[in-house]
N, C-alpha and C. Protein backbone atom coordinates (compact mmCIF):
# COMPACT_ATOMS: atom_id res chain seq x y z
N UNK A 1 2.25 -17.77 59.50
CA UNK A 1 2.08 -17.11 60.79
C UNK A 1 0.96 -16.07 60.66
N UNK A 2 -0.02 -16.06 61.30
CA UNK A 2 -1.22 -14.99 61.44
C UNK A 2 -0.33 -13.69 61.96
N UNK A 3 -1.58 -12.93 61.99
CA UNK A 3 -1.38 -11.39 62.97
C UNK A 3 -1.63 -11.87 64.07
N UNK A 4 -2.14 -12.34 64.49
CA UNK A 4 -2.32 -12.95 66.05
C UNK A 4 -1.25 -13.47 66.13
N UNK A 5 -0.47 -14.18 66.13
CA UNK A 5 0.97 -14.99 66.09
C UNK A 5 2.20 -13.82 66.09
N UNK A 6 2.32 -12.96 65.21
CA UNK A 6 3.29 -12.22 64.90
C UNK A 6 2.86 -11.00 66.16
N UNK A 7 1.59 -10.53 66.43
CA UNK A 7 1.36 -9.26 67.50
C UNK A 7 2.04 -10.65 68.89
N UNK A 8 1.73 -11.66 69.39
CA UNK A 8 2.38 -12.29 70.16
C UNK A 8 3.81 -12.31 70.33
N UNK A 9 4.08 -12.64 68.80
CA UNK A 9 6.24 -13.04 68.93
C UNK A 9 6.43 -11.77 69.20
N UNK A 10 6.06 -10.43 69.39
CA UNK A 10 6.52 -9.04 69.59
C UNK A 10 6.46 -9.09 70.87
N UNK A 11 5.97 -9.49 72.17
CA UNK A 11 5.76 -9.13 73.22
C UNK A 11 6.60 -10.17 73.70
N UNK A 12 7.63 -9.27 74.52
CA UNK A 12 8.60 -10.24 76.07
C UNK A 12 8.39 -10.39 76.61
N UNK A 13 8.42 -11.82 77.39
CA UNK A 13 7.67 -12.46 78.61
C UNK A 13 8.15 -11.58 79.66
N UNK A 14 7.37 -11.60 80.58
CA UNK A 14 6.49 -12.78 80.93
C UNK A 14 5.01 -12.02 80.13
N UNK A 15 4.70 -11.12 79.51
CA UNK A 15 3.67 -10.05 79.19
C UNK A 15 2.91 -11.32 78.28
N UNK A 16 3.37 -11.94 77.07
CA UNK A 16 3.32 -12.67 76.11
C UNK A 16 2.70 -14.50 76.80
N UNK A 17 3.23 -14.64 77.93
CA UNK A 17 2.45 -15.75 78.44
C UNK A 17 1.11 -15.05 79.38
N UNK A 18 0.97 -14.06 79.69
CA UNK A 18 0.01 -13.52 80.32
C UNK A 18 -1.15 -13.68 79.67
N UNK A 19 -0.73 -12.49 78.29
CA UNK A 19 -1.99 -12.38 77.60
C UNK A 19 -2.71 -13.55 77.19
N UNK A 20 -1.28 -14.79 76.85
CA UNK A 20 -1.88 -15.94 76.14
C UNK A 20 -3.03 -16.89 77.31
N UNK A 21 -2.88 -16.03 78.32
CA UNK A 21 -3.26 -17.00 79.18
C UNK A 21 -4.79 -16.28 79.45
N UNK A 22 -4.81 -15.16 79.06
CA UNK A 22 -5.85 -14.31 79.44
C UNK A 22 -6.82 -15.01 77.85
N UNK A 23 -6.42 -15.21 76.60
CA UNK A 23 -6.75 -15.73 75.68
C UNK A 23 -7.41 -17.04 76.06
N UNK A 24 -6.77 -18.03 77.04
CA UNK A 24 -7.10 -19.18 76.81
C UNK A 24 -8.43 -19.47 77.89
N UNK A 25 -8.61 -18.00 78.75
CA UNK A 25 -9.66 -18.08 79.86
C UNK A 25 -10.59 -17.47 78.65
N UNK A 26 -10.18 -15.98 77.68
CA UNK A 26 -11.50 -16.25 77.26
C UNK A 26 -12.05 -17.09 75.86
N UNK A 27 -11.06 -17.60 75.75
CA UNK A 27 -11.99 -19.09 74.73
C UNK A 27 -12.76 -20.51 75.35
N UNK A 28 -11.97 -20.17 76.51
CA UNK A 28 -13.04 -21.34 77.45
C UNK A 28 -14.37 -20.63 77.57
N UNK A 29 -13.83 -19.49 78.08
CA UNK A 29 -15.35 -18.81 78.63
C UNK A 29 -16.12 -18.74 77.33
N UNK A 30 -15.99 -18.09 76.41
CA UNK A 30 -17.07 -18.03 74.98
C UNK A 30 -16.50 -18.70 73.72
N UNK A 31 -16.66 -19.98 73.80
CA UNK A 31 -15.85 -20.57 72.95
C UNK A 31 -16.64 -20.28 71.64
N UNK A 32 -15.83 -20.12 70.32
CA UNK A 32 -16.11 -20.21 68.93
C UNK A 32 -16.44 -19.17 68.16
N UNK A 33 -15.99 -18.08 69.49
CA UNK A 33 -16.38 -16.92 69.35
C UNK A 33 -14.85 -16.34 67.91
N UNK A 34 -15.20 -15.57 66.69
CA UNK A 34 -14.28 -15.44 66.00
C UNK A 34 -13.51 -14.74 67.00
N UNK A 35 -12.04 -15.19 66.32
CA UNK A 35 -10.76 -14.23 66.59
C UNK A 35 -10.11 -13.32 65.54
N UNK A 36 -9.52 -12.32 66.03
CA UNK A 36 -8.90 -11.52 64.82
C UNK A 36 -8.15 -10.08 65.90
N UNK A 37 -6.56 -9.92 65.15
CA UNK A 37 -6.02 -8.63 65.39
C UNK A 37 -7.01 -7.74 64.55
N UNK A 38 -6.96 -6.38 65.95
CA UNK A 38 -7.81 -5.31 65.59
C UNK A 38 -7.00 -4.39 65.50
N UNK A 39 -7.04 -3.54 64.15
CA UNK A 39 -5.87 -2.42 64.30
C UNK A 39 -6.72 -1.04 65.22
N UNK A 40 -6.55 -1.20 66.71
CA UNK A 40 -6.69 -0.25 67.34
C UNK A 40 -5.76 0.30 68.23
N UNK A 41 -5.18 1.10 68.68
CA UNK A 41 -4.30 1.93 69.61
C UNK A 41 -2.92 0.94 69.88
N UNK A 42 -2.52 0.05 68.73
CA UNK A 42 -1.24 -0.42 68.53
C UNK A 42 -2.03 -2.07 68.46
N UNK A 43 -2.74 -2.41 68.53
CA UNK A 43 -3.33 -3.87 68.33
C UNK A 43 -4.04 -4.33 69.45
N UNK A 44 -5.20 -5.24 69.06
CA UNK A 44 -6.20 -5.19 70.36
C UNK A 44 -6.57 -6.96 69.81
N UNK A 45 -6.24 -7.90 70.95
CA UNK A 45 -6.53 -9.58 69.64
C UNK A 45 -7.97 -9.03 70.58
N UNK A 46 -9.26 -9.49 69.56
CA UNK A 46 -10.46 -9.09 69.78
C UNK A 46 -11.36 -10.34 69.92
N UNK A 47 -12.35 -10.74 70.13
CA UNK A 47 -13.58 -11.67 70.20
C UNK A 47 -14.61 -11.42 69.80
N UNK A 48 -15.29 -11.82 69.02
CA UNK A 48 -16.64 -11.87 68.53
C UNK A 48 -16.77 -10.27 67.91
N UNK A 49 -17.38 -10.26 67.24
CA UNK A 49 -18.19 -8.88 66.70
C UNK A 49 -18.84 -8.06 66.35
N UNK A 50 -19.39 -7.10 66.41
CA UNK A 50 -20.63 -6.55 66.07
C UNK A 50 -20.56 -5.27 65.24
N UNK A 51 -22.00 -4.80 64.83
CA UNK A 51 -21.95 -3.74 64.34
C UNK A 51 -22.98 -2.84 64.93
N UNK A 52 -22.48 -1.25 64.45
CA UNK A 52 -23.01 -0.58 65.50
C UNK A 52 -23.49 0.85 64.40
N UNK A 53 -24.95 1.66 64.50
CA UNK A 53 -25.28 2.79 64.19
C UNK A 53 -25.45 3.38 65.09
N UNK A 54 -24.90 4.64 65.48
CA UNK A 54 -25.54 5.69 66.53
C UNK A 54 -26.61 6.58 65.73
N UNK A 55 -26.96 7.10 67.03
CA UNK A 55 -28.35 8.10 66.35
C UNK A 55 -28.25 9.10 65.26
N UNK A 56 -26.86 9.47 65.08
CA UNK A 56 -26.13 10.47 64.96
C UNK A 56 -26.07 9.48 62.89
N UNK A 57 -26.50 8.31 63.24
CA UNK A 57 -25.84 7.49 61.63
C UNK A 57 -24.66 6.81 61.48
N UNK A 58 -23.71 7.59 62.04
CA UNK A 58 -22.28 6.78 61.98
C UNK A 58 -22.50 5.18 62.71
N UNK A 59 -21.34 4.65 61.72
CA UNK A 59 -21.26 3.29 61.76
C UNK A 59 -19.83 2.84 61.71
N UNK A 60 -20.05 1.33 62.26
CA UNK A 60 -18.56 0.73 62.35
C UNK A 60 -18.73 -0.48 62.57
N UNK A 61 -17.75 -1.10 63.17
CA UNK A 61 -18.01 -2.76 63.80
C UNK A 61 -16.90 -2.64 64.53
N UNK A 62 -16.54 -3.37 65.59
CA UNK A 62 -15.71 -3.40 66.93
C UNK A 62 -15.54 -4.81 67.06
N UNK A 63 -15.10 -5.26 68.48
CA UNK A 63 -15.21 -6.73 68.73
C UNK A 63 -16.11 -6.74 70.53
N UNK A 64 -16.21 -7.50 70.59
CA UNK A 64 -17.04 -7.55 72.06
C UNK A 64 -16.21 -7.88 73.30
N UNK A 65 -15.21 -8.52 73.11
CA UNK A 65 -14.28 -8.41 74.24
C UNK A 65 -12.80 -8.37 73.51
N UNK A 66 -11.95 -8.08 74.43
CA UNK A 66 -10.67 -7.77 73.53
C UNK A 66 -9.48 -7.83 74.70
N UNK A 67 -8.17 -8.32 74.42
CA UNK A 67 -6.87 -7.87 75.10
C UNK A 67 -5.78 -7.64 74.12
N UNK A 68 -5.03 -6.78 75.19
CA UNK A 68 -4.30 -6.07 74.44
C UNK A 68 -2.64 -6.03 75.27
N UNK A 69 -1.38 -5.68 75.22
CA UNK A 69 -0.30 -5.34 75.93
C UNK A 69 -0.58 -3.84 75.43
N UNK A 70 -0.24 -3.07 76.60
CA UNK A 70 -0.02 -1.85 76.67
C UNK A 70 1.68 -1.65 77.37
N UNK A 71 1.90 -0.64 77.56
CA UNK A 71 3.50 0.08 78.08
C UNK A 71 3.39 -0.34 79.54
N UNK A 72 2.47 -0.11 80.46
CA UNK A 72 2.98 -0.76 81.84
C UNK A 72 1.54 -1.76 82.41
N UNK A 73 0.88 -2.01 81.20
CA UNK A 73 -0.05 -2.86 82.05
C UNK A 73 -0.76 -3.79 80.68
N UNK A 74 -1.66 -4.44 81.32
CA UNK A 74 -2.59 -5.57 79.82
C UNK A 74 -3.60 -4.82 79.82
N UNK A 75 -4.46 -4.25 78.99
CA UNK A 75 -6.11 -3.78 78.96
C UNK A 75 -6.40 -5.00 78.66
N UNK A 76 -7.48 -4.76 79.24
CA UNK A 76 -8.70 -5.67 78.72
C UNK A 76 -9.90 -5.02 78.12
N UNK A 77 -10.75 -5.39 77.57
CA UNK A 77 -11.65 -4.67 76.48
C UNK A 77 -12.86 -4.93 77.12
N UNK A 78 -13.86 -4.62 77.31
CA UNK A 78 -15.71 -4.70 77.17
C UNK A 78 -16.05 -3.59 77.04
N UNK A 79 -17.10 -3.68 75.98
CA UNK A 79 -17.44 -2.29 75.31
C UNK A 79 -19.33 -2.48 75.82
N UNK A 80 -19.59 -3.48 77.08
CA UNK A 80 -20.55 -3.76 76.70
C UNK A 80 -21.11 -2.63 77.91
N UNK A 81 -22.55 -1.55 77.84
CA UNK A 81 -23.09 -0.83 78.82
C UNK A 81 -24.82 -1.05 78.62
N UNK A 82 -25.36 -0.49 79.94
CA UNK A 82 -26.49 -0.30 79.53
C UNK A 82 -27.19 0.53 80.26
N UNK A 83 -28.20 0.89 80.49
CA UNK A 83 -28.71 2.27 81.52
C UNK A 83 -28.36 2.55 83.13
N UNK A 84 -27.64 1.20 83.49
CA UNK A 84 -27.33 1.80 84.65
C UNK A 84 -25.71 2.11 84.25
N UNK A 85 -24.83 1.85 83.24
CA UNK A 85 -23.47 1.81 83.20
C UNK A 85 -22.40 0.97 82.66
N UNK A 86 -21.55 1.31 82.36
CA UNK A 86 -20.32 0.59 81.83
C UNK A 86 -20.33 -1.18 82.32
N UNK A 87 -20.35 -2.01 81.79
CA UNK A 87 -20.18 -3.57 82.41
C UNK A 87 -18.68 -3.29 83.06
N UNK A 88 -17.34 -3.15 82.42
CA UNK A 88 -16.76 -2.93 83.16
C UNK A 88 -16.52 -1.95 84.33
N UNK A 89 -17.41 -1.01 84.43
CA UNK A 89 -16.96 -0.66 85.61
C UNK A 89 -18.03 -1.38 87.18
N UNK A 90 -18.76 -2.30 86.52
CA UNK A 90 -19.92 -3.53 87.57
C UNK A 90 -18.62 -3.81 88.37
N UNK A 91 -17.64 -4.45 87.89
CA UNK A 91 -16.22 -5.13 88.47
C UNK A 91 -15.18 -4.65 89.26
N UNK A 92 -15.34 -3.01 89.66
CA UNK A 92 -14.35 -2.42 90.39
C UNK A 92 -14.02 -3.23 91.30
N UNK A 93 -15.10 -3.66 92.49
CA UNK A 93 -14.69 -4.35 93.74
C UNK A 93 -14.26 -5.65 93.25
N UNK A 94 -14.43 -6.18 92.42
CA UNK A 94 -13.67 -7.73 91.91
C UNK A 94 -12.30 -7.60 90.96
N UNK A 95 -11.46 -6.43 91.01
CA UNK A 95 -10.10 -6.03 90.43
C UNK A 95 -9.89 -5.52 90.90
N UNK A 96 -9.19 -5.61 92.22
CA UNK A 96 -8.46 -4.92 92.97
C UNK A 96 -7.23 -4.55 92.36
N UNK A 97 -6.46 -3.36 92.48
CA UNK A 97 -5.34 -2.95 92.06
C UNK A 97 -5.32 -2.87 90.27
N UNK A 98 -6.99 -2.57 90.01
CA UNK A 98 -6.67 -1.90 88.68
C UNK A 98 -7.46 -0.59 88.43
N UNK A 99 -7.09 -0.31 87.23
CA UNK A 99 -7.82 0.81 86.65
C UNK A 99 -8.97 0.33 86.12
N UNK A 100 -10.02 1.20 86.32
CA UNK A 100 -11.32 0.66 85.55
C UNK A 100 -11.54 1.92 85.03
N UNK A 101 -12.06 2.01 83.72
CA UNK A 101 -12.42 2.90 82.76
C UNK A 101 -13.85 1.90 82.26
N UNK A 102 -14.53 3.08 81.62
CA UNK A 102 -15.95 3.03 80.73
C UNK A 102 -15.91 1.47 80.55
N UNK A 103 -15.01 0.89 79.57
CA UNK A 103 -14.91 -0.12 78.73
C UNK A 103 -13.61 -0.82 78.73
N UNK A 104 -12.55 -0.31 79.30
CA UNK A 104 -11.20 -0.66 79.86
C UNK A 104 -10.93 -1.09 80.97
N UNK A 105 -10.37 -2.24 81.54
CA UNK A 105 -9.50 -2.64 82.40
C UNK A 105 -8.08 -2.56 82.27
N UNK A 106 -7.30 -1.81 83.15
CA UNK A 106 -5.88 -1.39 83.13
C UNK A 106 -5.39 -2.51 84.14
N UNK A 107 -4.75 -3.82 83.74
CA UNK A 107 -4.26 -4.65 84.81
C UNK A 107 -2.34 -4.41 84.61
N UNK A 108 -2.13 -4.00 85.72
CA UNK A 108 -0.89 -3.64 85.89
C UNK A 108 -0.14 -5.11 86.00
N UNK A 109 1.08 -4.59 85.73
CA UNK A 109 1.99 -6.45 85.44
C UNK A 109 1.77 -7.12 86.95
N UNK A 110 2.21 -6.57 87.68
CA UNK A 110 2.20 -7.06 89.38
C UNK A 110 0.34 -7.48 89.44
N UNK A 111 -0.33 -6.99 88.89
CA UNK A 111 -2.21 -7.67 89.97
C UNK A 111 -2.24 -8.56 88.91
N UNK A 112 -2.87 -9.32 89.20
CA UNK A 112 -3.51 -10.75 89.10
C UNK A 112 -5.18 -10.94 88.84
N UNK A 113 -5.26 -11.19 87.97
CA UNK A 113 -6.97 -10.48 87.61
C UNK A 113 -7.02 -12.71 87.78
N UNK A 114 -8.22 -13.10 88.65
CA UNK A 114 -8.48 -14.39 88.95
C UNK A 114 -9.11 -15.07 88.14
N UNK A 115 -8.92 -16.04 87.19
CA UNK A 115 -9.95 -16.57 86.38
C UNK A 115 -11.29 -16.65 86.10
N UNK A 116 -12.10 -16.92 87.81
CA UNK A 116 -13.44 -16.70 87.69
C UNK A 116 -13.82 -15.28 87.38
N UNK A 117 -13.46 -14.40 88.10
CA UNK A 117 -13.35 -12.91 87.50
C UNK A 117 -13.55 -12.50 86.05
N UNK A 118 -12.68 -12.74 85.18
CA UNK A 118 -12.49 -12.85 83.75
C UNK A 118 -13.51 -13.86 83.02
N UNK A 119 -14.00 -14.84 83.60
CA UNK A 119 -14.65 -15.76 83.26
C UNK A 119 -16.04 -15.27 83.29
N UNK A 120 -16.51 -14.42 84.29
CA UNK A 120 -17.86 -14.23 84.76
C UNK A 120 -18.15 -12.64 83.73
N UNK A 121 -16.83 -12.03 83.45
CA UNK A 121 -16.82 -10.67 83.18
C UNK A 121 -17.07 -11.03 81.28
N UNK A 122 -16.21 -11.93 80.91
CA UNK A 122 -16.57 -11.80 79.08
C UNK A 122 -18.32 -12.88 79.04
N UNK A 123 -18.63 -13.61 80.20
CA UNK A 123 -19.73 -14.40 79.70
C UNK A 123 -21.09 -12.98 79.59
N UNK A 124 -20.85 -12.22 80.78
CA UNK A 124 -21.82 -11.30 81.08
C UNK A 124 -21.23 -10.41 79.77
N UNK A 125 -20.17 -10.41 78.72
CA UNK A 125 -20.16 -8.92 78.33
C UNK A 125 -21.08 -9.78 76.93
N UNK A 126 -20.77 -10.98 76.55
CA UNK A 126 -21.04 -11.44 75.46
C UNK A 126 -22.82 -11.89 75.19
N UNK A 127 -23.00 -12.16 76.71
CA UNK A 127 -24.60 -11.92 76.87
C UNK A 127 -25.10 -10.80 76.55
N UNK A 128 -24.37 -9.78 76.98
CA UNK A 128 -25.29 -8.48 76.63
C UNK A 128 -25.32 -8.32 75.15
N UNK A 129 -24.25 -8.67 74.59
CA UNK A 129 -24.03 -8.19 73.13
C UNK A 129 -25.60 -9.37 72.74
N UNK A 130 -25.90 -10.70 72.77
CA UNK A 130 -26.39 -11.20 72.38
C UNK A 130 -28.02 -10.78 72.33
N UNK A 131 -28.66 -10.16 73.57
CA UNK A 131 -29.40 -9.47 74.30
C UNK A 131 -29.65 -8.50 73.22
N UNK A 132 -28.51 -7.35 73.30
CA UNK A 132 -28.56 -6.04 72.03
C UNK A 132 -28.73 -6.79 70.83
N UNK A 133 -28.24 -7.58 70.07
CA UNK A 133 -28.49 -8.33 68.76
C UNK A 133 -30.37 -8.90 68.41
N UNK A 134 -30.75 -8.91 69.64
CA UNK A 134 -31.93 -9.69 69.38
C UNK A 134 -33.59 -8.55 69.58
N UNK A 135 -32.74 -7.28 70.10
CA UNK A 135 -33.91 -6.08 70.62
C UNK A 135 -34.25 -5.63 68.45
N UNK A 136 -35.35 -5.34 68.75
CA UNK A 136 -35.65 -4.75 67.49
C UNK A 136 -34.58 -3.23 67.24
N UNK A 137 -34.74 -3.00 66.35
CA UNK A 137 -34.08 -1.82 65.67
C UNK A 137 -34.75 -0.56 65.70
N UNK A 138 -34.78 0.07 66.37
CA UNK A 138 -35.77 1.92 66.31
C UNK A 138 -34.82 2.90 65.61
N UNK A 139 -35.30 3.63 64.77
CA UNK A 139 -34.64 4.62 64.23
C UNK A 139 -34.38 5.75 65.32
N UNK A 140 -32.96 6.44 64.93
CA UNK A 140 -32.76 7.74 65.91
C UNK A 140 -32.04 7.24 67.10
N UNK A 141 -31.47 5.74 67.52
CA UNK A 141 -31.12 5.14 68.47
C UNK A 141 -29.66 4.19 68.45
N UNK A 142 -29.00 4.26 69.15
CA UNK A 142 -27.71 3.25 68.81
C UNK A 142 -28.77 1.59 68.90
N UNK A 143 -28.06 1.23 67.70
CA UNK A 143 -28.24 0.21 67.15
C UNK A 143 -27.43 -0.68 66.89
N UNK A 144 -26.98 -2.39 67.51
CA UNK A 144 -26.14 -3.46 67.31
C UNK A 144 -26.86 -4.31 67.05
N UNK A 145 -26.12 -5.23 66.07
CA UNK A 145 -26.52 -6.27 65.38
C UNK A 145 -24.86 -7.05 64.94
N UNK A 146 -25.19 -8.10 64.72
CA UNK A 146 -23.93 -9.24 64.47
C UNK A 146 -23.48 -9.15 63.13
């Protein structure tokens, strides 16, 4: 049994067919993209990955899209921005009845986030990452690469 398997058998339906279902929109949408539990803010199953320097030097690696069960709702993950703003917050008017944060979607158990929605939201987050992967590297600047 993986960590992906075992962070699943922990969650009571209907939460546990949700996410799986939110999983299976985004492997259609970016298929082959790696998977892996992320130990972040109680477990995050993540997609694809990158790495990241800020100007500042610090470094890490993340994943590019991500879901998660939270206490009264599912996050959803895109970490992807760019000078005009957060990708997730492009989507307010297309998630009705959620929270939108920087890089977070708060979908409460009751809303219904629509496939094409989710579909259009990890292709655009995974483009950008691909986009950032391919810009040259300047010193003094946040910097991603694969």
């Amino acid at each position: 049994m993986t960590d992906i398997d075992r962070y699943l058998a922990s969650l009571e339906e209907p939460r546990r067919m949700r996410i799986r279902h939110y999983m299976d929109v985004i492997e259609t949408a970016a298929p082959g993209l790696p998977i892996r539990l992320w130990e972040y803010s109680g477990g995050v199953i993540g997609y694809g990955h990158y790495h990241y320097r800020y100007a500042s030097g610090r470094t890490g690696e993340f994943f590019m899209i991500g879901v998660s069960s939270r206490k009264r709702y599912v996050a959803i993950y895109t970490n992807a921005a760019s000078g005009q703003g957060y990708l997730a917050e492009t989507f307010e008017d297309r998630l009705a009845g959620c929270k939108i944060g920087k890089s977070c979607i708060e979908a409460p158990d009751k809303t219904v986030i629509a496939d094409d929605v989710l579909v259009d939201l990890v292709t655009q987050s995974v483009a950008y990452f691909r986009t950032e992967f391919e810009k040259p590297k300047t010193p003094n600047s946040l910097q991603l690469w694969e």
